[in-house]
PDB file of N, CA and C in Angstrom:
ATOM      1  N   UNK A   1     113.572 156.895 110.090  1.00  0.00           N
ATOM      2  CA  UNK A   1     113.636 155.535 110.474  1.00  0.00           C
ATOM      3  C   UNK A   1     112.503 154.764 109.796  1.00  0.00           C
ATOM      4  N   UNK A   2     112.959 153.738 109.468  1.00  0.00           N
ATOM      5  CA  UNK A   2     112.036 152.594 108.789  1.00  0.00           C
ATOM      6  C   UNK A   2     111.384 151.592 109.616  1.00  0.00           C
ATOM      7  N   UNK A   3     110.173 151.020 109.428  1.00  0.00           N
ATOM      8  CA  UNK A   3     110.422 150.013 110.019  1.00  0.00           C
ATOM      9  C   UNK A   3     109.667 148.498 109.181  1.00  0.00           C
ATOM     10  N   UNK A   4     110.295 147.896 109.099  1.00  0.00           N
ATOM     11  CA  UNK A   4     109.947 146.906 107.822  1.00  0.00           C
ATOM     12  C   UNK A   4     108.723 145.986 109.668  1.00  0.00           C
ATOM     13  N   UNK A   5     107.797 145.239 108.620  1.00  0.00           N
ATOM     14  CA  UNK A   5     106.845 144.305 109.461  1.00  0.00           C
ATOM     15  C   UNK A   5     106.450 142.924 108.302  1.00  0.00           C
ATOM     16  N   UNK A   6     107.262 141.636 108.942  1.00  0.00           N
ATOM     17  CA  UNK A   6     106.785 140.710 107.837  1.00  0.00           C
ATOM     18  C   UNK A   6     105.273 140.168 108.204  1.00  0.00           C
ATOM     19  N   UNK A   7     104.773 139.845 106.937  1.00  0.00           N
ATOM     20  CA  UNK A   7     103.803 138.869 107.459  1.00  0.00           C
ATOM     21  C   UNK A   7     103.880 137.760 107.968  1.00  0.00           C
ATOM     22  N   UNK A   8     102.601 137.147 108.732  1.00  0.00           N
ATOM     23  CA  UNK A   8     102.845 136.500 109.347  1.00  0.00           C
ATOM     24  C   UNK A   8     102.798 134.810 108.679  1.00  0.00           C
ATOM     25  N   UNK A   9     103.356 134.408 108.873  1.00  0.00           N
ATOM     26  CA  UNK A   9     103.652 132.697 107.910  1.00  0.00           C
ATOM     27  C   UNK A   9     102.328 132.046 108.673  1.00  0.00           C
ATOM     28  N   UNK A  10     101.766 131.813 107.449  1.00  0.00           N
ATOM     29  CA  UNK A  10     100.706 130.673 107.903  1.00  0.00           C
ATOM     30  C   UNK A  10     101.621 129.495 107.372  1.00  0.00           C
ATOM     31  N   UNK A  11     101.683 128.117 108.101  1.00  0.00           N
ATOM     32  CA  UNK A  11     101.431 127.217 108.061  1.00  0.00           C
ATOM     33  C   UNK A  11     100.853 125.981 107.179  1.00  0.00           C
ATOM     34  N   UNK A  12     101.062 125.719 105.945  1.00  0.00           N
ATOM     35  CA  UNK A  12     100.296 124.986 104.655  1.00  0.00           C
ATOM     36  C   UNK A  12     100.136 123.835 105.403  1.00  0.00           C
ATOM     37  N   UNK A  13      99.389 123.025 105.053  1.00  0.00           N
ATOM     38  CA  UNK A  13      98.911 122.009 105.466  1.00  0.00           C
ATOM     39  C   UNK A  13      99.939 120.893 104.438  1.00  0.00           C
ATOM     40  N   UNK A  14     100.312 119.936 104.865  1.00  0.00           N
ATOM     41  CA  UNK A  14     101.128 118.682 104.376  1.00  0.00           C
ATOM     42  C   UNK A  14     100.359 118.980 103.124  1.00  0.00           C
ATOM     43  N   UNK A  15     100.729 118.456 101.718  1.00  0.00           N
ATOM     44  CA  UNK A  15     100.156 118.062 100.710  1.00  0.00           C
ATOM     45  C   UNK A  15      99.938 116.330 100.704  1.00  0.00           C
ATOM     46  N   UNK A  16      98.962 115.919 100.437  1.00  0.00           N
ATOM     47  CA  UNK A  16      98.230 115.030 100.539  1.00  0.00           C
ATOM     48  C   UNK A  16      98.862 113.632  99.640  1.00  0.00           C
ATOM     49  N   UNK A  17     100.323 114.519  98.880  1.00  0.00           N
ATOM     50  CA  UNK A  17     100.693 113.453  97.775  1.00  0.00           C
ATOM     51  C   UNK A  17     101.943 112.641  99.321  1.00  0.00           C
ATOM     52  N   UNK A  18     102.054 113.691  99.927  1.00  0.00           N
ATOM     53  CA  UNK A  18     103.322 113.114 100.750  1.00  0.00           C
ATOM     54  C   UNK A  18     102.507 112.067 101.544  1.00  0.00           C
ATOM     55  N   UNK A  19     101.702 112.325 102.419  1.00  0.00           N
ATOM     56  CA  UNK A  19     100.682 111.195 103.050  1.00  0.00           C
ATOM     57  C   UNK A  19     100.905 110.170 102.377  1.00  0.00           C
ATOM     58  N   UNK A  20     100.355 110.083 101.057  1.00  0.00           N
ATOM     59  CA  UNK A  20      99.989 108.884 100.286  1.00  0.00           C
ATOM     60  C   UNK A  20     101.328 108.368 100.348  1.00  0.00           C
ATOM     61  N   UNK A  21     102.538 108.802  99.947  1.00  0.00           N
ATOM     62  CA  UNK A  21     103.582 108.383  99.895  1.00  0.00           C
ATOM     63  C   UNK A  21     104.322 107.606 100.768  1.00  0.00           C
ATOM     64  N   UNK A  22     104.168 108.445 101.975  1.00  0.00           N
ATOM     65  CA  UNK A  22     104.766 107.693 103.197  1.00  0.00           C
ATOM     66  C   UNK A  22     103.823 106.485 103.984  1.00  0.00           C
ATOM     67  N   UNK A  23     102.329 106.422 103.471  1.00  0.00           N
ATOM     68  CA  UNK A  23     101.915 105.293 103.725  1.00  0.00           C
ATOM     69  C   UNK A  23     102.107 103.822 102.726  1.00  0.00           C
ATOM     70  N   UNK A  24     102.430 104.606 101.512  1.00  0.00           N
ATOM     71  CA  UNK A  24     102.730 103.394 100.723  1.00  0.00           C
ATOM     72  C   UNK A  24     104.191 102.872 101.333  1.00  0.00           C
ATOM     73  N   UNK A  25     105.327 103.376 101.852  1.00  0.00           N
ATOM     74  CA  UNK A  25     106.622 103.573 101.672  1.00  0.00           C
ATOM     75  C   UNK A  25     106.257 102.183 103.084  1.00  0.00           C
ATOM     76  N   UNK A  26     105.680 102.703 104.213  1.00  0.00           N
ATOM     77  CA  UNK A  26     105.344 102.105 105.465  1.00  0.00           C
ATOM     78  C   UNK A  26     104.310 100.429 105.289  1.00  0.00           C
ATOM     79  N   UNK A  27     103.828 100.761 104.340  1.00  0.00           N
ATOM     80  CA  UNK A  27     103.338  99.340 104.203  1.00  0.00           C
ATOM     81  C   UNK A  27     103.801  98.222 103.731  1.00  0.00           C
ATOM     82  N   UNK A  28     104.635  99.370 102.452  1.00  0.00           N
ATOM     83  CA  UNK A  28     105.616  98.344 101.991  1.00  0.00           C
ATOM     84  C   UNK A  28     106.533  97.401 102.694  1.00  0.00           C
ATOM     85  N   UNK A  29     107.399  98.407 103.460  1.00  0.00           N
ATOM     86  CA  UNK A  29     108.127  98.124 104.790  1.00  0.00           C
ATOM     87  C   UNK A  29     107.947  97.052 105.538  1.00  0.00           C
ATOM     88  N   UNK A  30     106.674  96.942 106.273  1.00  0.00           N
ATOM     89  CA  UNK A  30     105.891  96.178 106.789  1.00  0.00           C
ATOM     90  C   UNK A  30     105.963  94.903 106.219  1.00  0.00           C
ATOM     91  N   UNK A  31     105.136  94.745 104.989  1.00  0.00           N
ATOM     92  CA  UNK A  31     104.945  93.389 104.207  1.00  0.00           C
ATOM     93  C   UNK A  31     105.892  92.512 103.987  1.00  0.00           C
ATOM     94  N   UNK A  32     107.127  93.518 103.530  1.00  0.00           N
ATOM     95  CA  UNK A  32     108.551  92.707 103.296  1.00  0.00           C
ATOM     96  C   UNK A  32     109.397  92.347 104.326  1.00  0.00           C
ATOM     97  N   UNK A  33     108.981  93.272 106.038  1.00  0.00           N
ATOM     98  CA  UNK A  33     110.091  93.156 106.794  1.00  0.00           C
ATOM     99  C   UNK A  33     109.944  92.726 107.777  1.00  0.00           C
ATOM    100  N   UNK A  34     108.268  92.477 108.128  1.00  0.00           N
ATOM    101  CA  UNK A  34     107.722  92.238 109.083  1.00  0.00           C
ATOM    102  C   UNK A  34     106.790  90.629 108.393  1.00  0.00           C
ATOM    103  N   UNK A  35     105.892  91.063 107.827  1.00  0.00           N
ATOM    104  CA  UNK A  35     105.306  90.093 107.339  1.00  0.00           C
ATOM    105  C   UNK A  35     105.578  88.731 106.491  1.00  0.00           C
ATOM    106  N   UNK A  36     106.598  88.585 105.716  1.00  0.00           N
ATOM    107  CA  UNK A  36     107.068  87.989 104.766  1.00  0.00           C
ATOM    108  C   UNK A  36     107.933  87.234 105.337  1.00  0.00           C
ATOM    109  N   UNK A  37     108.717  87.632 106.465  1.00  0.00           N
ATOM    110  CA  UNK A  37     109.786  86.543 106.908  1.00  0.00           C
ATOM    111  C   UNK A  37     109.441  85.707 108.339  1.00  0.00           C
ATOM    112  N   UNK A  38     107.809  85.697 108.499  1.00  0.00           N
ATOM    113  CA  UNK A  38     108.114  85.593 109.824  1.00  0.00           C
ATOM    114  C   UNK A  38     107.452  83.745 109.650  1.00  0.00           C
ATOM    115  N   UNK A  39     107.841  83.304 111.013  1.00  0.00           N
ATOM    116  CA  UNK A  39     107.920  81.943 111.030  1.00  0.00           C
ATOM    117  C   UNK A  39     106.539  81.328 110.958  1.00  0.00           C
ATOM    118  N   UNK A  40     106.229  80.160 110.344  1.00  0.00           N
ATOM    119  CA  UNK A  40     104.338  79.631 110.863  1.00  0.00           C
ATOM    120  C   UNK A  40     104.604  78.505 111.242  1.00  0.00           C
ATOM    121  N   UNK A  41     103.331  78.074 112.267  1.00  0.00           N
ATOM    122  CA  UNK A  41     103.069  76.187 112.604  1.00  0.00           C
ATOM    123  C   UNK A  41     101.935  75.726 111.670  1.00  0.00           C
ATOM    124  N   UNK A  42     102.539  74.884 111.433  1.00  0.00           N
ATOM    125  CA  UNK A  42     101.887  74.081 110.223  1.00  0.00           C
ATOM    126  C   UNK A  42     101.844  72.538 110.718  1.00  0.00           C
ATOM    127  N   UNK A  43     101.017  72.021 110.103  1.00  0.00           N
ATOM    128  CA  UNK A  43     100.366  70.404 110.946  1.00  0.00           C
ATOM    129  C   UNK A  43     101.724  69.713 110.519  1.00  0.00           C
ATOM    130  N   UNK A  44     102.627  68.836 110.811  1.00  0.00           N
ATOM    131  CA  UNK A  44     103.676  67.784 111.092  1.00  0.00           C
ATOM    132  C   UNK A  44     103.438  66.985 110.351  1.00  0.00           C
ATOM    133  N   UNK A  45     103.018  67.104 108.837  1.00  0.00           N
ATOM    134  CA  UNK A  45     103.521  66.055 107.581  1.00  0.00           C
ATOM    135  C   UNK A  45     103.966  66.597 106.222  1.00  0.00           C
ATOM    136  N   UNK A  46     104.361  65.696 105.775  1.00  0.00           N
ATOM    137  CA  UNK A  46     105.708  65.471 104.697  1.00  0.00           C
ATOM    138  C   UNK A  46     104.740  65.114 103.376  1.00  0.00           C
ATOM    139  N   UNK A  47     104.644  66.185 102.505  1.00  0.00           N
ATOM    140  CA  UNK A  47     104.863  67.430 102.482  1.00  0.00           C
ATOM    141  C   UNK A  47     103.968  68.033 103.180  1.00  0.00           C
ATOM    142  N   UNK A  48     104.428  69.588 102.982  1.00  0.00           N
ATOM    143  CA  UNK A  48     103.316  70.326 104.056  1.00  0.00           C
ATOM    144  C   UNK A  48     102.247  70.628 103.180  1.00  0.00           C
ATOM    145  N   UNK A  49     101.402  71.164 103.204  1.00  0.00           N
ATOM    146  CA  UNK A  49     100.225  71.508 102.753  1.00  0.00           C
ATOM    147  C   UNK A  49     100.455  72.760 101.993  1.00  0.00           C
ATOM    148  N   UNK A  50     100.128  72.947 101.105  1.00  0.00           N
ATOM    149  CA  UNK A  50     100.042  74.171  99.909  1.00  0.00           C
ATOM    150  C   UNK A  50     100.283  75.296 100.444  1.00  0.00           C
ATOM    151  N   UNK A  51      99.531  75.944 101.429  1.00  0.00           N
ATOM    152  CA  UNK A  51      99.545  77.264 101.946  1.00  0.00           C
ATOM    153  C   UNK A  51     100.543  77.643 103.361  1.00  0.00           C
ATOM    154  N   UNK A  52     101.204  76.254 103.572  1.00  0.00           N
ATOM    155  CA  UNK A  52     102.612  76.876 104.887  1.00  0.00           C
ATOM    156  C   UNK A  52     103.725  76.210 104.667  1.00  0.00           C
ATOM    157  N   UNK A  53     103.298  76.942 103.118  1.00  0.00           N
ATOM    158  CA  UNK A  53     104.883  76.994 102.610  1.00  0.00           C
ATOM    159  C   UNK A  53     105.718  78.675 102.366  1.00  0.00           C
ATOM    160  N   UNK A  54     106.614  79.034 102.989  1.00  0.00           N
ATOM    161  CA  UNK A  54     107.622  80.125 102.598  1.00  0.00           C
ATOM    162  C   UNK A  54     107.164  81.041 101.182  1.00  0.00           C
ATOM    163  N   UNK A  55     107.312  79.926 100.366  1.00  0.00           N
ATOM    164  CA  UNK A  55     107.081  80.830  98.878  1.00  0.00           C
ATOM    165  C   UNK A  55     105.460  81.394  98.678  1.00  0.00           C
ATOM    166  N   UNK A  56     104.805  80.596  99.635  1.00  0.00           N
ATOM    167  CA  UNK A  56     103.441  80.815  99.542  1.00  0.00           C
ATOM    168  C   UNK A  56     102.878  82.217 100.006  1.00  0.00           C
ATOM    169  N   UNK A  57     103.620  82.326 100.810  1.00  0.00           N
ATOM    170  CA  UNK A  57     103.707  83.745 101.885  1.00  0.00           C
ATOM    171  C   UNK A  57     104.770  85.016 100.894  1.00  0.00           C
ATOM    172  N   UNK A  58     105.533  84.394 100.093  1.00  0.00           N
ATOM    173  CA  UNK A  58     106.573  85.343  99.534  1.00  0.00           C
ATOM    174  C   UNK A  58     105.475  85.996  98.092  1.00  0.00           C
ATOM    175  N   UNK A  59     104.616  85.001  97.385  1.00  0.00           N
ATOM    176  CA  UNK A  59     104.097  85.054  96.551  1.00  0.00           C
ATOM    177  C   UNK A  59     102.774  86.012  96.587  1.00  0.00           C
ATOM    178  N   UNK A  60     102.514  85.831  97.884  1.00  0.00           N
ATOM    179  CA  UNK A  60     101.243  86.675  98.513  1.00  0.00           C
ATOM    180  C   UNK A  60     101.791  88.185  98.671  1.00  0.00           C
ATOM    181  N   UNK A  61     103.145  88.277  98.971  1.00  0.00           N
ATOM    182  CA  UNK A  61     103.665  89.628  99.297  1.00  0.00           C
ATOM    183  C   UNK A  61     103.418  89.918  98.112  1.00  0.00           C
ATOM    184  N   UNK A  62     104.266  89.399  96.656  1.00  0.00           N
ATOM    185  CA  UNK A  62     104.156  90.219  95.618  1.00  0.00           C
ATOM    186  C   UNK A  62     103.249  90.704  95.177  1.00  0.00           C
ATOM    187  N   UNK A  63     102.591  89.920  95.104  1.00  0.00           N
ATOM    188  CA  UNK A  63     100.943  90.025  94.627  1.00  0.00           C
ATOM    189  C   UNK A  63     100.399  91.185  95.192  1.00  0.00           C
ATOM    190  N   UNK A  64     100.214  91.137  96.620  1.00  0.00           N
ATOM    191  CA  UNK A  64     100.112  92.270  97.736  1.00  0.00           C
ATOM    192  C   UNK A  64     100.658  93.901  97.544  1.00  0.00           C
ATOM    193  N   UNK A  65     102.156  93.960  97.030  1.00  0.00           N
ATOM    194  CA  UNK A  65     102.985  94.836  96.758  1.00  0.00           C
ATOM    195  C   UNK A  65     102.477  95.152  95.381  1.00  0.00           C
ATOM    196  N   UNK A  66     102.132  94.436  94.553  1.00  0.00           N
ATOM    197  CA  UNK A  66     102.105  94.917  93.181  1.00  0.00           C
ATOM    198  C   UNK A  66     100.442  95.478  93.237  1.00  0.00           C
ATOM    199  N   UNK A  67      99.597  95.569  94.208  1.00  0.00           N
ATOM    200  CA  UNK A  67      98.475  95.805  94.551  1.00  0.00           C
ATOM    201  C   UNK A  67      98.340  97.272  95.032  1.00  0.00           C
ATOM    202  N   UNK A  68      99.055  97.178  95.611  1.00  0.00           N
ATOM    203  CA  UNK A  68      99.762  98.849  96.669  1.00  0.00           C
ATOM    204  C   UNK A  68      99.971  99.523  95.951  1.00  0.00           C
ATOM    205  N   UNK A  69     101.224  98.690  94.935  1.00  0.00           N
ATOM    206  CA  UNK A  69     102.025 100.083  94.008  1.00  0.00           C
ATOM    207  C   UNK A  69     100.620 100.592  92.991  1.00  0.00           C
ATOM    208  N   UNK A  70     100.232  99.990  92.492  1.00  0.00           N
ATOM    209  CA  UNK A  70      98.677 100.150  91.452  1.00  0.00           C
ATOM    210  C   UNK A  70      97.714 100.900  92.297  1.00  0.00           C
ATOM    211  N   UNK A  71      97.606 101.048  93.851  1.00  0.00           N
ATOM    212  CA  UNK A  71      96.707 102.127  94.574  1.00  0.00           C
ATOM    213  C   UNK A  71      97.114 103.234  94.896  1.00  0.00           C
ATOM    214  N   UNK A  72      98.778 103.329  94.838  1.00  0.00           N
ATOM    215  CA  UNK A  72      99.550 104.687  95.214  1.00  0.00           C
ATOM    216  C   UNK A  72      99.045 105.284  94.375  1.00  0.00           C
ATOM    217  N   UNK A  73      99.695 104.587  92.726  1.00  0.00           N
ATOM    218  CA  UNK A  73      99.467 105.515  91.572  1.00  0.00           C
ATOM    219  C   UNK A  73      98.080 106.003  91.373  1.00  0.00           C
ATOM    220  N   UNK A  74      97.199 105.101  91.660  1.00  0.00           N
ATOM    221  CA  UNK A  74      96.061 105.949  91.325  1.00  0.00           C
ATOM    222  C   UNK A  74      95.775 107.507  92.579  1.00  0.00           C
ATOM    223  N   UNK A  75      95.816 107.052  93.690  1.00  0.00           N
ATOM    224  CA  UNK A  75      95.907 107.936  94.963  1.00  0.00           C
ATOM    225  C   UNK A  75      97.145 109.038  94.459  1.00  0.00           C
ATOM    226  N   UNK A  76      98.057 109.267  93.772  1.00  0.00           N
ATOM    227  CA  UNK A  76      99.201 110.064  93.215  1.00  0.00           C
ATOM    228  C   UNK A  76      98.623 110.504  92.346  1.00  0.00           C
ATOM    229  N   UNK A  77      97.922 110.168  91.137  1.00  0.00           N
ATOM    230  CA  UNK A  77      97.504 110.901  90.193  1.00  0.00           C
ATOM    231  C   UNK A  77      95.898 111.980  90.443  1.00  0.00           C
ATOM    232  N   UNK A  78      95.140 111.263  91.495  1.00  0.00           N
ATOM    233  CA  UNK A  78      94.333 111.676  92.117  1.00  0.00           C
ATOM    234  C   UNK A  78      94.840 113.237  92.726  1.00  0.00           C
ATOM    235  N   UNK A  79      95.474 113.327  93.665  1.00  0.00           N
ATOM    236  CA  UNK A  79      96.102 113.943  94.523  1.00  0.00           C
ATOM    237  C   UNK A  79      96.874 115.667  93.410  1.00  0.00           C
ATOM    238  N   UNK A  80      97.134 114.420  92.748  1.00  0.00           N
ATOM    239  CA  UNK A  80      98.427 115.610  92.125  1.00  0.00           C
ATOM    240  C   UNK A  80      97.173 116.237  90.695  1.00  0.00           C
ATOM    241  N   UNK A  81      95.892 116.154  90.110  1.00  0.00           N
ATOM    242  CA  UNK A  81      95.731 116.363  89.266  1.00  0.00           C
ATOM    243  C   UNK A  81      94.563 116.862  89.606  1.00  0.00           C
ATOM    244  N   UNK A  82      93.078 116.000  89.664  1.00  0.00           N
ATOM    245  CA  UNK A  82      91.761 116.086  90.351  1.00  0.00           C
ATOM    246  C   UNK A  82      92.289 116.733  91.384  1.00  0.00           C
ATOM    247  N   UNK A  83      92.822 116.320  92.303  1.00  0.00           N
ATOM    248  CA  UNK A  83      92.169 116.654  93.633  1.00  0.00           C
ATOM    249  C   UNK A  83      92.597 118.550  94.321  1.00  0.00           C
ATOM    250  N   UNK A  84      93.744 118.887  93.366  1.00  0.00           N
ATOM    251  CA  UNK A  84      93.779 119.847  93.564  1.00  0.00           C
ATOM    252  C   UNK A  84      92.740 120.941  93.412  1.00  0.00           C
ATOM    253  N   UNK A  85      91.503 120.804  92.672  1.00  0.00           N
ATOM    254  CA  UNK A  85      90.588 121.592  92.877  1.00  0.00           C
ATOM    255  C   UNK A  85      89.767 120.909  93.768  1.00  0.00           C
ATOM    256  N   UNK A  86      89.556 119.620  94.080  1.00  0.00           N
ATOM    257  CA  UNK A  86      88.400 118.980  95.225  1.00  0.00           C
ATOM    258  C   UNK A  86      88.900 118.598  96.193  1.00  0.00           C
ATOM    259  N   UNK A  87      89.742 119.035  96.903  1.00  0.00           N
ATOM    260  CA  UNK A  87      89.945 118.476  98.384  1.00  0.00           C
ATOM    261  C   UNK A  87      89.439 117.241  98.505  1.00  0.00           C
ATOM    262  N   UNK A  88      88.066 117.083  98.875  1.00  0.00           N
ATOM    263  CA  UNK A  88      87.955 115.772  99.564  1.00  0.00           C
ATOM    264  C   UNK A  88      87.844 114.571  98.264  1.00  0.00           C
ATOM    265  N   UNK A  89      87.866 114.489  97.162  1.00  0.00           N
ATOM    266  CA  UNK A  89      88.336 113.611  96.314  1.00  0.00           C
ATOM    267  C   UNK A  89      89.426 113.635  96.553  1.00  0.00           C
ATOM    268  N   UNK A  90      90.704 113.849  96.668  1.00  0.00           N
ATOM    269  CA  UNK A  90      91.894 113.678  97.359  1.00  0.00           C
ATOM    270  C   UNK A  90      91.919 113.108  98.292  1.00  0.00           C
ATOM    271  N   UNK A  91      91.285 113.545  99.569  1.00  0.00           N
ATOM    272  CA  UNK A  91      91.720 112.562 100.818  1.00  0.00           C
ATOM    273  C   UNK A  91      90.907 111.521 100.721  1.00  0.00           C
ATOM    274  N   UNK A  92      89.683 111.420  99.945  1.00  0.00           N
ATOM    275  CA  UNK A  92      89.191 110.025  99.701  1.00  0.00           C
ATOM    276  C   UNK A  92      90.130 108.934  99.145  1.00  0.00           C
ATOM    277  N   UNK A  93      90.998 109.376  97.987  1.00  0.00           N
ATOM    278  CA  UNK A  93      92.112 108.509  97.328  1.00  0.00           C
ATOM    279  C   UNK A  93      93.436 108.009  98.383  1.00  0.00           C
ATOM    280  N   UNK A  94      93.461 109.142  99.541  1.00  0.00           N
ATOM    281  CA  UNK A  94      94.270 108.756 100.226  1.00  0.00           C
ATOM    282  C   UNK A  94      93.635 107.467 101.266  1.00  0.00           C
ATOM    283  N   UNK A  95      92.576 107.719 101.550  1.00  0.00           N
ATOM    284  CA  UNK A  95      91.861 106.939 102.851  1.00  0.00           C
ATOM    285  C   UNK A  95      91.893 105.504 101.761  1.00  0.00           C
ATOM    286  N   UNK A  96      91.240 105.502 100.826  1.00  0.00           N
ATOM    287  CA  UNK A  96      91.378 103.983 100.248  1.00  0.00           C
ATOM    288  C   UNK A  96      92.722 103.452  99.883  1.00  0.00           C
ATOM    289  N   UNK A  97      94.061 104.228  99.692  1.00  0.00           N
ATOM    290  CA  UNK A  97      95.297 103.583 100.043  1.00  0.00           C
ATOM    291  C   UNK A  97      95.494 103.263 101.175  1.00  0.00           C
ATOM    292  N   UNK A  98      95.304 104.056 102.314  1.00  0.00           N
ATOM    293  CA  UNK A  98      95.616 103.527 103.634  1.00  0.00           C
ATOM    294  C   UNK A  98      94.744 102.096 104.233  1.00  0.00           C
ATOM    295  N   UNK A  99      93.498 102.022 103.324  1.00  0.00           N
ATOM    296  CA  UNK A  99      92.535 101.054 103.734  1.00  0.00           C
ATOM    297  C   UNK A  99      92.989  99.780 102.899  1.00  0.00           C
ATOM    298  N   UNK A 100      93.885  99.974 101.588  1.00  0.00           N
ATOM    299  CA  UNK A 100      94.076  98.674 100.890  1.00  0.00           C
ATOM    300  C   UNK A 100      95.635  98.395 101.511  1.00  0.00           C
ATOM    301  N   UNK A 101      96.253  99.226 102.120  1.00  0.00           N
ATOM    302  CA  UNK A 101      97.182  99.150 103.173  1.00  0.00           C
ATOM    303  C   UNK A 101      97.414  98.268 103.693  1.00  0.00           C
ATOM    304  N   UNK A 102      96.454  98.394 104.662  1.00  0.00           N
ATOM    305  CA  UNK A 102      95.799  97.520 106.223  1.00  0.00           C
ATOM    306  C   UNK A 102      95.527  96.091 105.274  1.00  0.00           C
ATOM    307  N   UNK A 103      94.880  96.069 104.465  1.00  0.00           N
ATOM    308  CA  UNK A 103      94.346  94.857 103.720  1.00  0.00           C
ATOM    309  C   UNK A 103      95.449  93.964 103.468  1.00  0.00           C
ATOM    310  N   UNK A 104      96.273  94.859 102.426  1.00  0.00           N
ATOM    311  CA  UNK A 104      97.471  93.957 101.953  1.00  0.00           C
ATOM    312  C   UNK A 104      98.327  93.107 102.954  1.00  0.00           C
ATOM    313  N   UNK A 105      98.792  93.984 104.288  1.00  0.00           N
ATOM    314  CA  UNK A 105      99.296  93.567 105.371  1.00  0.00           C
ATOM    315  C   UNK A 105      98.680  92.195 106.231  1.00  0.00           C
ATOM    316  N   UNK A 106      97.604  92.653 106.263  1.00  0.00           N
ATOM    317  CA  UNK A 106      96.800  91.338 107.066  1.00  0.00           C
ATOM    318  C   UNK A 106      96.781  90.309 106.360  1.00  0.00           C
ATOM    319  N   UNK A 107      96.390  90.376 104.951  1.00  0.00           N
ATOM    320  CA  UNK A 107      96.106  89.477 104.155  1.00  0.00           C
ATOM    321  C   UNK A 107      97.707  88.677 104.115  1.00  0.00           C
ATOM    322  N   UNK A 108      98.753  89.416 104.034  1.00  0.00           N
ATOM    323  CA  UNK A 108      99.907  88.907 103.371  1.00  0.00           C
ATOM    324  C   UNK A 108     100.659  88.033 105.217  1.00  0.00           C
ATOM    325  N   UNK A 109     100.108  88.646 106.161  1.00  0.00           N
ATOM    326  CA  UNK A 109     100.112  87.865 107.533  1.00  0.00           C
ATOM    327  C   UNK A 109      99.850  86.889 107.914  1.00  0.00           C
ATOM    328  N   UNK A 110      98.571  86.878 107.363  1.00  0.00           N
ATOM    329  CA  UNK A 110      98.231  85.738 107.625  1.00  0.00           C
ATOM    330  C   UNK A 110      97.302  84.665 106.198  1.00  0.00           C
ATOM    331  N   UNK A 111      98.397  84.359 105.290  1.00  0.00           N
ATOM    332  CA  UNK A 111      98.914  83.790 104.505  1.00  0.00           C
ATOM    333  C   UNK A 111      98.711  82.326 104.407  1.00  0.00           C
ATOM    334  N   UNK A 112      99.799  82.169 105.337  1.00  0.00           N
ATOM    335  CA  UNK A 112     100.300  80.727 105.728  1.00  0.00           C
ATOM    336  C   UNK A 112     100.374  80.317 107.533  1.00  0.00           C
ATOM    337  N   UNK A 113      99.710  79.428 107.310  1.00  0.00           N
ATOM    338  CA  UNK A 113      99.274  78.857 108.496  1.00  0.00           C
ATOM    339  C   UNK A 113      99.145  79.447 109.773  1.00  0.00           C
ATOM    340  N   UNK A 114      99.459  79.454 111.450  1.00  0.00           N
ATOM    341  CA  UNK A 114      99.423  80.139 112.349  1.00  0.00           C
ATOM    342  C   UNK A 114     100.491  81.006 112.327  1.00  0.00           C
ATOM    343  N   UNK A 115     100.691  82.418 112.332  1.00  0.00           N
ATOM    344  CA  UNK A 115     102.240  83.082 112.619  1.00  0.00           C
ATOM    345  C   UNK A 115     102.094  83.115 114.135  1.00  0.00           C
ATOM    346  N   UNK A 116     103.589  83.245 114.367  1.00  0.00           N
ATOM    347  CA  UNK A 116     104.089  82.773 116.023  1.00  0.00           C
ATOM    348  C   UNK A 116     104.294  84.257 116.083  1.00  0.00           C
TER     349      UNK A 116
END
């Protein structure tokens, strides 16, 4: 009689490119679906003032988005190249995507005038 014994599966830890990924994927999300369409009060004259206008807020997203996509890639090339021998140069690239994240979002929120 035989008796076979597997080892036991450790557990890998997420790779650090998926993080980055799904926070870019989530911010994005955010900016365009949350942030970008939502309504502002703006002072009651004709015309309105430069900054609570629609496109003003749409223009801030891009800008915003094209900001993100330029921190993934660096946080992606980080991740996938460097960081595989330095760990924490990796999750450093990740923590400053998640931090220009938060930035882009707020910034692209509050844009144009009061949001309701």
């Amino acid at each position: 009689m035989t008796s076979t014994t597997s080892a036991p599966t450790r557990s890998r830890p997420r790779p650090l490119w998926l993080v980055a990924t799904a926070v870019a994927v989530v911010a994005a999300a955010a900016i365009w679906g949350y942030a970008v369409p939502r309504e502002v009060v703006c002072p009651a004259i004709y015309p309105a003032p430069y900054p609570c206008t629609q496109e003003h807020r749409v223009g801030t997203g891009v800008l915003w988005t094209v900001v993100l996509a330029i921190a993934y890639a660096v946080a992606l090339a980080v991740t996938l190249t460097v960081g595989r021998q330095r760990r924490p140069l990796a999750a450093a690239a990740v923590v400053v995507l998640v931090l220009c994240a938060v930035v882009a979002y707020t910034v692209v929120l509050s844009s144009t005038g009061y949001v309701l």
